[in-house]
C-alpha atoms as a PDB file:
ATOM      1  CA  UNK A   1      -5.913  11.583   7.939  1.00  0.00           C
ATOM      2  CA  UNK A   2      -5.335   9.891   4.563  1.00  0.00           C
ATOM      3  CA  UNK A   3      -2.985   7.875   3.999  1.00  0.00           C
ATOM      4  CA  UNK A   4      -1.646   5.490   1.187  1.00  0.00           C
ATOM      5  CA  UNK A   5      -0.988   1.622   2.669  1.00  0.00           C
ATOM      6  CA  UNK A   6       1.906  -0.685   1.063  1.00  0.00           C
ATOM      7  CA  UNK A   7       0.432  -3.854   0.022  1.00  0.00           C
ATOM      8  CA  UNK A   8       2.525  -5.391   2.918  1.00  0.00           C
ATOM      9  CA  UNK A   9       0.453  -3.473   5.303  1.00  0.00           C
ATOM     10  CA  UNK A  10      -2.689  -4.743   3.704  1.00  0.00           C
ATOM     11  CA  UNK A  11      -1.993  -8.102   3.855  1.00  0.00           C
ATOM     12  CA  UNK A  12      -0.973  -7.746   7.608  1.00  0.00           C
ATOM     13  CA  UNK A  13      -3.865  -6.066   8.279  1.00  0.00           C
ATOM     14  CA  UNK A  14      -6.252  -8.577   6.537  1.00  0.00           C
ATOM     15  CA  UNK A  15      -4.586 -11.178   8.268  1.00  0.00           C
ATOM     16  CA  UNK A  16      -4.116  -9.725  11.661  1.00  0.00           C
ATOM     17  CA  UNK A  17      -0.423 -10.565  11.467  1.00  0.00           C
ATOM     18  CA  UNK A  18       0.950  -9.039  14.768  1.00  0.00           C
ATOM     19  CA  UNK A  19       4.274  -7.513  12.016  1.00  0.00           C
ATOM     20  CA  UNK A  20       2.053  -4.778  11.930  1.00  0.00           C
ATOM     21  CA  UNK A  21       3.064  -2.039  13.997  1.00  0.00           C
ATOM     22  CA  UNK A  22       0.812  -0.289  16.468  1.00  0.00           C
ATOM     23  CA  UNK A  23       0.490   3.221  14.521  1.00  0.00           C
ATOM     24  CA  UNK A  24      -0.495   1.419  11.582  1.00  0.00           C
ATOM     25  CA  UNK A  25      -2.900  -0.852  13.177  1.00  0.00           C
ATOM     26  CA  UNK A  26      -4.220   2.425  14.964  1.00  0.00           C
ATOM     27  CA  UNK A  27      -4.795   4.214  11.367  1.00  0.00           C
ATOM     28  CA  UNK A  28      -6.308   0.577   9.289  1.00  0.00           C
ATOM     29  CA  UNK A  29      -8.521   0.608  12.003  1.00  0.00           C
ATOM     30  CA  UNK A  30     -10.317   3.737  12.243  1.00  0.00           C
ATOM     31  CA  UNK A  31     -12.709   4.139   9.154  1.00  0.00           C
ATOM     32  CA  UNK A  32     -12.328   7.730   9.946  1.00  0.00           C
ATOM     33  CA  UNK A  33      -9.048   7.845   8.006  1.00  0.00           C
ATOM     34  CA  UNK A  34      -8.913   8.160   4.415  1.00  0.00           C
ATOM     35  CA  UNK A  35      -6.933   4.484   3.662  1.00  0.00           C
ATOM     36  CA  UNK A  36      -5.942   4.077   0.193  1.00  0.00           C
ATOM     37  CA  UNK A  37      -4.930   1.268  -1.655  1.00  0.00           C
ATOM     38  CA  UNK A  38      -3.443   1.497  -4.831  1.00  0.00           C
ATOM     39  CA  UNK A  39      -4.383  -0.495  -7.915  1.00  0.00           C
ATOM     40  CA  UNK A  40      -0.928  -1.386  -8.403  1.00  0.00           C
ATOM     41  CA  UNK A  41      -1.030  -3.082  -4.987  1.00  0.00           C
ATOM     42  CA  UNK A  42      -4.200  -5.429  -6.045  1.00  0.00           C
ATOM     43  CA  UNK A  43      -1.976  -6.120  -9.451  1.00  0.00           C
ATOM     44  CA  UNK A  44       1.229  -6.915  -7.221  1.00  0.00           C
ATOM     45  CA  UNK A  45      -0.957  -9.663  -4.930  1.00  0.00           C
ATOM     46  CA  UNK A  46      -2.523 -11.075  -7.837  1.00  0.00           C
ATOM     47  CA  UNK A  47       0.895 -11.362  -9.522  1.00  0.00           C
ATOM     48  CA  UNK A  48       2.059 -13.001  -6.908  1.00  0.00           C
ATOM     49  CA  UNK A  49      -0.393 -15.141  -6.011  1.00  0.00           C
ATOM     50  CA  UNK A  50      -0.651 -16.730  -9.800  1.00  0.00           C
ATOM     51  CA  UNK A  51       3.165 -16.982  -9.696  1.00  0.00           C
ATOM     52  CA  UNK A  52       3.194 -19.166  -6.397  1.00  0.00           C
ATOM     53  CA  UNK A  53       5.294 -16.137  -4.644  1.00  0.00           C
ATOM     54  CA  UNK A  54       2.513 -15.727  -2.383  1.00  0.00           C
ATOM     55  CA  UNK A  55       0.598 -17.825  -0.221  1.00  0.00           C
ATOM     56  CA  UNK A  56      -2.459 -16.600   1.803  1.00  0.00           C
ATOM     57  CA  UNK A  57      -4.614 -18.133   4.244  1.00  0.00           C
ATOM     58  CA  UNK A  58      -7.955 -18.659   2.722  1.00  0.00           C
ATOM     59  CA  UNK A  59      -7.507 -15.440   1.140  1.00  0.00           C
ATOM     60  CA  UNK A  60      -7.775 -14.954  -2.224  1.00  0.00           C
ATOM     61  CA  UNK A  61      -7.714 -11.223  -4.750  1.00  0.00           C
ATOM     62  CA  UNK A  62     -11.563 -11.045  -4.320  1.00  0.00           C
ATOM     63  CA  UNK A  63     -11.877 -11.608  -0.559  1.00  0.00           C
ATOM     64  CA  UNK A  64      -9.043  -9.092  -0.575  1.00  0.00           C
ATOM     65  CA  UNK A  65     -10.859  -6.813  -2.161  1.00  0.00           C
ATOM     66  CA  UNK A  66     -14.220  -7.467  -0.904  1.00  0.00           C
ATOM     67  CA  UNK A  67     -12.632  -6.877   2.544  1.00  0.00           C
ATOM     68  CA  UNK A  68     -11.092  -3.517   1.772  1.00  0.00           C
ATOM     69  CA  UNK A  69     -14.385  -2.621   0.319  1.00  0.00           C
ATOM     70  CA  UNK A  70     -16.603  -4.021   3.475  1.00  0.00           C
ATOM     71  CA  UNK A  71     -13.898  -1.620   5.785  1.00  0.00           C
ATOM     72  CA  UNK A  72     -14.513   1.330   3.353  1.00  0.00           C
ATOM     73  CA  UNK A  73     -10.697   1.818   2.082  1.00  0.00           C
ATOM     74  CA  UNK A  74     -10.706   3.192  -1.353  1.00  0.00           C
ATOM     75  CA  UNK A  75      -8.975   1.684  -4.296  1.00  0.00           C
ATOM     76  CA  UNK A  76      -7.010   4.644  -5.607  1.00  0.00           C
ATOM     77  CA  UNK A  77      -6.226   4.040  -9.573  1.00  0.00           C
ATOM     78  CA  UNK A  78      -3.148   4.446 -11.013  1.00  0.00           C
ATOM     79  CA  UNK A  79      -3.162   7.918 -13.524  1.00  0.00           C
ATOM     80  CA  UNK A  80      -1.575   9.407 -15.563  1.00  0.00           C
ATOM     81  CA  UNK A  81      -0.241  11.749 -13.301  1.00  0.00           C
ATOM     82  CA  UNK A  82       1.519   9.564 -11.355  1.00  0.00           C
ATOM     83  CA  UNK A  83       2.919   8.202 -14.398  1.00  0.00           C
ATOM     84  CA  UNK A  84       4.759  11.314 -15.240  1.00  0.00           C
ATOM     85  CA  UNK A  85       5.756  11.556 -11.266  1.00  0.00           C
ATOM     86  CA  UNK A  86       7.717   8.250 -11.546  1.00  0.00           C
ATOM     87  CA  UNK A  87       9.482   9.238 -14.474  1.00  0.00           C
ATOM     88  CA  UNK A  88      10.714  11.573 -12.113  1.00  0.00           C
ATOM     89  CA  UNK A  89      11.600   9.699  -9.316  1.00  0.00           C
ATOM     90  CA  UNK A  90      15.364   8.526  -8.213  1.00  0.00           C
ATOM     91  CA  UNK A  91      16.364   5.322  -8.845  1.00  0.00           C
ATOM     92  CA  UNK A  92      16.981   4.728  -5.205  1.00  0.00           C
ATOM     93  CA  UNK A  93      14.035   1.785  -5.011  1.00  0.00           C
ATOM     94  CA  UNK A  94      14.399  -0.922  -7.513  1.00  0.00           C
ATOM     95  CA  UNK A  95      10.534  -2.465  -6.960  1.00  0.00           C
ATOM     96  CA  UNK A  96       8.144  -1.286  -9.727  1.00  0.00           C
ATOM     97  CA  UNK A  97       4.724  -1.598  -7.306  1.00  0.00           C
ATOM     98  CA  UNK A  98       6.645   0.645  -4.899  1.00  0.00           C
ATOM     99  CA  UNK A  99       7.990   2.961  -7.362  1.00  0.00           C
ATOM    100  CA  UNK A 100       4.249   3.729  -8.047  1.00  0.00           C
ATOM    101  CA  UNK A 101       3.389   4.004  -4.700  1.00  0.00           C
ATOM    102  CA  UNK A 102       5.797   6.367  -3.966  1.00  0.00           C
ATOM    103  CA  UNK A 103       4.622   8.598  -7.233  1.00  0.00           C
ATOM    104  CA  UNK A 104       1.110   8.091  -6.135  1.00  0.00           C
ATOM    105  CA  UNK A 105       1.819   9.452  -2.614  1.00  0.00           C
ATOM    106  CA  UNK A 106       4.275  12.545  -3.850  1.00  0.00           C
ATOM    107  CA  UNK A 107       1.315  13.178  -6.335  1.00  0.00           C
ATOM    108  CA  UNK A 108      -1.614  13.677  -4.208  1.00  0.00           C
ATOM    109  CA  UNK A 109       0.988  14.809  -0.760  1.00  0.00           C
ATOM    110  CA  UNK A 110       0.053  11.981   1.491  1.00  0.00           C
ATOM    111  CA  UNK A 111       2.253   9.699   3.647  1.00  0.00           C
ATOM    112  CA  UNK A 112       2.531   5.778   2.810  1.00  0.00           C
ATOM    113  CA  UNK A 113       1.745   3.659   5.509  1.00  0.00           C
ATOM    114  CA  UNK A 114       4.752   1.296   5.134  1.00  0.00           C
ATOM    115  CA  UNK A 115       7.811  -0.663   7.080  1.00  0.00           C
ATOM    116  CA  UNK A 116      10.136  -0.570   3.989  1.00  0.00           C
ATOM    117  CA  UNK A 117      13.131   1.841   4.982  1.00  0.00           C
ATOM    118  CA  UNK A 118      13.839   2.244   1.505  1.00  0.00           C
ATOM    119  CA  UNK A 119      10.997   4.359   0.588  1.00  0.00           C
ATOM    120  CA  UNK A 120      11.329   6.152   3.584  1.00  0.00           C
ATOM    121  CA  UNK A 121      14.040   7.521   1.499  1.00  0.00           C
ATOM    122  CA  UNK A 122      12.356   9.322  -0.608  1.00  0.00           C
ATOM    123  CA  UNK A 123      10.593  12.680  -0.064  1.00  0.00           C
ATOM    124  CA  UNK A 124       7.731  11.549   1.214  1.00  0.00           C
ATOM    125  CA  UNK A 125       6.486  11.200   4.692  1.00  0.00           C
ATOM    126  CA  UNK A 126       6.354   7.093   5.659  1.00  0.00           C
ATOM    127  CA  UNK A 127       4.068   5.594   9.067  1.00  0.00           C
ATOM    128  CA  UNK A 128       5.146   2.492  10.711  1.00  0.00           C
ATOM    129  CA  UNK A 129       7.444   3.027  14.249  1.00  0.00           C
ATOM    130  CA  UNK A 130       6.768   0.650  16.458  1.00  0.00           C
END
């Protein structure tokens, strides 16, 4: 399966916060999956963290990444592509990193592994039940 993972989801998973539902936890955890993380995730942590907005335990943007890259999930980069999707896309989500989520997963037809109900409003298959 591949699938694309909110950065919520990463940092849950990282962190083993028990928010993360039982699908999800099912698909971080089997390297058999194709687990994508977006670029624009990485950017939205490290925003975050500079700006105080986030706090992590011990964790900082290269153990984050270093992690993802230990557990073989692939940094998916932001393209032009997906550029011209969001262009497209309703203005039904107001988030920016999301909004290029969602393009990135309507661009290359996979499902985001996510809790937001908002996205889950767009045409685009979400993961999370719990």
């Amino acid at each position: 399966m591949k699938v694309l993972v909110d950065t919520h989801a990463i940092l849950w998973w990282l962190a083993g916060d028990k928010r993360l539902s039982r699908p999800a936890k099912r698909i971080l955890e089997d390297p058999a999956n194709r687990r994508w993380v977006s670029v624009a995730s990485l950017w939205e942590i490290a925003i975050k963290m500079s700006t105080g907005r986030l706090t992590t335990q011990d964790l900082t943007l290269r153990t984050i990444i270093d992690q993802l890259s230990e557990q073989e999930f692939v940094i998916r980069a932001v393209r032009v592509a997906d550029l011209l999707q969001l262009e497209q896309l309703a203005e039904i989500h107001r988030d920016p990193f999301d909004r290029i989520l969602i393009a990135q997963a309507i661009e290359e037809h996979v499902p985001i592994l996510t809790a937001d109900a908002i996205i889950a409003q767009y045409p685009i298959k979400t993961i999370w039940k719990k």
